[in-house]
C-alpha atoms as a PDB file:
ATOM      1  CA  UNK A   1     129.512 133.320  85.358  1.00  0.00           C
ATOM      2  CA  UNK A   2     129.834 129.394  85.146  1.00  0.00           C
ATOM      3  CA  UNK A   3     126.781 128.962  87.080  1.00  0.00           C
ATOM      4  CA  UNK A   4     123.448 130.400  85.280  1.00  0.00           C
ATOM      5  CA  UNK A   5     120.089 129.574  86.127  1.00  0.00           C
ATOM      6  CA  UNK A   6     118.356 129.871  82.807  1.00  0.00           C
ATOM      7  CA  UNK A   7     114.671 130.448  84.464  1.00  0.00           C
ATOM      8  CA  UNK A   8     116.023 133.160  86.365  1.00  0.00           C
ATOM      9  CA  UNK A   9     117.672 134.994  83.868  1.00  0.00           C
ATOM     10  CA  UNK A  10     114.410 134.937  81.423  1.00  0.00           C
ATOM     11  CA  UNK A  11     112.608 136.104  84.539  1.00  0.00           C
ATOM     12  CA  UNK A  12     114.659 139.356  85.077  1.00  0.00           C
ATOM     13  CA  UNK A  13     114.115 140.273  80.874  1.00  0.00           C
ATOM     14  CA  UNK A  14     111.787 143.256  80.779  1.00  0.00           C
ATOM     15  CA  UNK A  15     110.084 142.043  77.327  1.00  0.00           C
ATOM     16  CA  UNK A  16     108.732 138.794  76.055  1.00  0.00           C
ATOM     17  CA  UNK A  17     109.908 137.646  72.772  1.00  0.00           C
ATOM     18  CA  UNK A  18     113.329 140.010  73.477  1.00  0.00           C
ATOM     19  CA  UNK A  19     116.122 137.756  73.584  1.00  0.00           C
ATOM     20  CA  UNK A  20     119.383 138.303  75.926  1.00  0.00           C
ATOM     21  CA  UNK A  21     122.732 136.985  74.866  1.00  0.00           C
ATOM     22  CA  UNK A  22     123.954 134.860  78.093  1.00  0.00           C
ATOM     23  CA  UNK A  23     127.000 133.451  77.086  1.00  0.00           C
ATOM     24  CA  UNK A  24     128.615 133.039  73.787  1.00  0.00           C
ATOM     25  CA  UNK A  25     130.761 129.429  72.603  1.00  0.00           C
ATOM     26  CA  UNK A  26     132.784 127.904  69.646  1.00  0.00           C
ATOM     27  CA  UNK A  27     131.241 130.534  67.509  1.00  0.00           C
ATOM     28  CA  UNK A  28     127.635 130.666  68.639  1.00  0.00           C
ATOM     29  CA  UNK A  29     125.292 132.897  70.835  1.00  0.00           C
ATOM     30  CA  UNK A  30     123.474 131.149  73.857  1.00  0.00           C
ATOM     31  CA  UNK A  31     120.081 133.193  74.613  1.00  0.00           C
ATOM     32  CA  UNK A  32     117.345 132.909  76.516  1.00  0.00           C
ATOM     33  CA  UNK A  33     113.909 134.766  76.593  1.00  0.00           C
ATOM     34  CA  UNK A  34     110.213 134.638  77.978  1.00  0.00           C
ATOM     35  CA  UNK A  35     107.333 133.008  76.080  1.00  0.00           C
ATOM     36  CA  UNK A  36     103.957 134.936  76.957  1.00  0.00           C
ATOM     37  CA  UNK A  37     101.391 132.796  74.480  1.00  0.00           C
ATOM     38  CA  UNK A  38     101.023 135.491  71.673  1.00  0.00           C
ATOM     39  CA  UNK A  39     101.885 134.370  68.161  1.00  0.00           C
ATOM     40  CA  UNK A  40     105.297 136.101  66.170  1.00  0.00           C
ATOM     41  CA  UNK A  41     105.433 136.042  62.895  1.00  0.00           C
ATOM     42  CA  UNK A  42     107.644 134.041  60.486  1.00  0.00           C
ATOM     43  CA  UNK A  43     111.239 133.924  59.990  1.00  0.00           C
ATOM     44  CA  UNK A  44     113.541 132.723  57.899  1.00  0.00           C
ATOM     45  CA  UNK A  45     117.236 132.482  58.712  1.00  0.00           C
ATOM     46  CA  UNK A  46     120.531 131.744  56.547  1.00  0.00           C
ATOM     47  CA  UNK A  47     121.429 129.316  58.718  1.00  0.00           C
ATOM     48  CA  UNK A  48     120.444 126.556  61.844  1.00  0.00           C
ATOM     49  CA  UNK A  49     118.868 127.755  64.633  1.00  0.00           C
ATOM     50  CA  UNK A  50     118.148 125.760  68.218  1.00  0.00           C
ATOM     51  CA  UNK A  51     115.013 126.488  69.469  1.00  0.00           C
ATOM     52  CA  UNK A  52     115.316 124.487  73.143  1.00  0.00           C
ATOM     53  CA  UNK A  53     112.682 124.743  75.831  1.00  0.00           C
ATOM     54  CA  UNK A  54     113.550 125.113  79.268  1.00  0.00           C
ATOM     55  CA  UNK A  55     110.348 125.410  80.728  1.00  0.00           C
ATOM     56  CA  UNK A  56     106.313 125.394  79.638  1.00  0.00           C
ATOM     57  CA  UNK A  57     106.039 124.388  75.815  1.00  0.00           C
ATOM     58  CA  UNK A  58     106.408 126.209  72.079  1.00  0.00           C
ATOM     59  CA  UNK A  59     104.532 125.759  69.248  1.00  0.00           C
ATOM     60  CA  UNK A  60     105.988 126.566  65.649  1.00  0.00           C
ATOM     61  CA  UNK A  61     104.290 126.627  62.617  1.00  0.00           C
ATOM     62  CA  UNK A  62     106.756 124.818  60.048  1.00  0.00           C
ATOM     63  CA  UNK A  63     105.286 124.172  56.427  1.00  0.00           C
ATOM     64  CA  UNK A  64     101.769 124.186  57.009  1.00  0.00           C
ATOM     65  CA  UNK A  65     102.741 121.722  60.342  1.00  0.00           C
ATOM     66  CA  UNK A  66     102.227 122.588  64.080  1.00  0.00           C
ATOM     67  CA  UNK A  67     105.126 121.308  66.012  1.00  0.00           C
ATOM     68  CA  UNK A  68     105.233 121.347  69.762  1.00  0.00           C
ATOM     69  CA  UNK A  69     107.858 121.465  71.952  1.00  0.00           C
ATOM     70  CA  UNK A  70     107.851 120.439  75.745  1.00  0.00           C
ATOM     71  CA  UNK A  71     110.179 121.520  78.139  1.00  0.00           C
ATOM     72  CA  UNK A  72     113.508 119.271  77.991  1.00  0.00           C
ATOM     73  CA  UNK A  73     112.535 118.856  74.148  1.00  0.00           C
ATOM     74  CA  UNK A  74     114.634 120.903  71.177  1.00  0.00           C
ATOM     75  CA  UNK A  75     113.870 121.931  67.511  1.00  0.00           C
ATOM     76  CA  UNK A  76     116.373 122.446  64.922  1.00  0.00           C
ATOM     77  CA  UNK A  77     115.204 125.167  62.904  1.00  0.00           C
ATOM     78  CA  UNK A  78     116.976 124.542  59.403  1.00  0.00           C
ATOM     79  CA  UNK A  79     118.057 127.284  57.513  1.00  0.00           C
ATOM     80  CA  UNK A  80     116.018 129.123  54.938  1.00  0.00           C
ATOM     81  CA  UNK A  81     112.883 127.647  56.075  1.00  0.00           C
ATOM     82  CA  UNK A  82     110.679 129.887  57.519  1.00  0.00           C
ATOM     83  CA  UNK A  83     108.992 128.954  60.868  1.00  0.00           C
ATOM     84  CA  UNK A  84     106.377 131.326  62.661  1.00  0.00           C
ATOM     85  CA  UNK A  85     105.357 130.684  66.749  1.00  0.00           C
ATOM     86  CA  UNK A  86     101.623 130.127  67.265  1.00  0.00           C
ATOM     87  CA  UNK A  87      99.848 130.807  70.044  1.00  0.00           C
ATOM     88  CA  UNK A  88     100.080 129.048  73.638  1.00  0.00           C
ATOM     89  CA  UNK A  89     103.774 128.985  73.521  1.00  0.00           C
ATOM     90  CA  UNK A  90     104.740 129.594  77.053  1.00  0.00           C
ATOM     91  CA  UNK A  91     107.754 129.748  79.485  1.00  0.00           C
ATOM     92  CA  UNK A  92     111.252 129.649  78.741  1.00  0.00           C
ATOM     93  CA  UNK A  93     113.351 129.055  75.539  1.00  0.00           C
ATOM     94  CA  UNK A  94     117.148 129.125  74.084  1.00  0.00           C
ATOM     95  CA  UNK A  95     118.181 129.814  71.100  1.00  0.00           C
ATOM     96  CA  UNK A  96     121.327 128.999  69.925  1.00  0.00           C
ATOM     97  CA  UNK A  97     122.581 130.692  66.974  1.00  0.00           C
ATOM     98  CA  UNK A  98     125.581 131.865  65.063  1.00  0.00           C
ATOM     99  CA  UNK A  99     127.586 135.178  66.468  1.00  0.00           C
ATOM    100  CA  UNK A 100     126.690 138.003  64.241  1.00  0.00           C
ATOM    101  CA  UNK A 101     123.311 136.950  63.233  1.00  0.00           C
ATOM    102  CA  UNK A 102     120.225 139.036  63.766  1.00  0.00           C
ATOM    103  CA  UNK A 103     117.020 137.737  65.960  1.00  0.00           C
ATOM    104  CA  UNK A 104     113.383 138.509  65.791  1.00  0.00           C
ATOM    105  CA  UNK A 105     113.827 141.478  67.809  1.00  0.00           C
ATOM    106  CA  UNK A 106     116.550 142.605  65.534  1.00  0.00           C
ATOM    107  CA  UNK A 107     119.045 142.604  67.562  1.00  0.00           C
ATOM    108  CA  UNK A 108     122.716 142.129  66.366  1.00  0.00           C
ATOM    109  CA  UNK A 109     124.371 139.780  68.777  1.00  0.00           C
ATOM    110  CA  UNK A 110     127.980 140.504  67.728  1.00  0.00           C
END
């Protein structure tokens, strides 16, 4: 699978918000999901996550600050500060985080 088309692949994900481990490099996951414009909860991680936008735009909520991302644009999400999506985030994003390490959906991407 060297050829992906990222767009396609969050298109064909059942859920939004339910990530899907593409591919998996030097240690880390590569996954994509669907942005619908509800708001998630905070999160806190024990380590860096990429949030990059493929397409549309997300909006984080990072220590009382509303960040938003357009497509082409990426946030480093540092670790142990939490970081909560607001609404209007829309389209498609990838995350890339460490193998092993648990998403909002819970899911254990060993």
């Amino acid at each position: 699978m060297p050829l992906l088309n990222l767009v396609d692949a969050a298109s064909r994900l059942p859920d939004a918000w339910k990530s899907e481990v593409l591919a998996r490099t030097g240690g880390s996951n590569i996954k994509v999901l669907r942005m619908d414009g509800q708001p998630s909860p905070a999160e806190t991680h024990d380590y860096d996550e990429a949030l990059i936008v493929i397409s549309g735009a997300l909006r984080l909520s990072v220590r009382d600050e509303v960040i938003e991302v357009a497509a082409g644009g990426m946030y480093l999400a540092p670790a142990g500060v939490p970081h909560a999506v607001v609404t209007g985030s829309h389209g498609v994003l990838m995350i890339v985080d460490p193998v092993g390490s648990r998403g909002r959906d819970g899911y254990d991407a060993r």
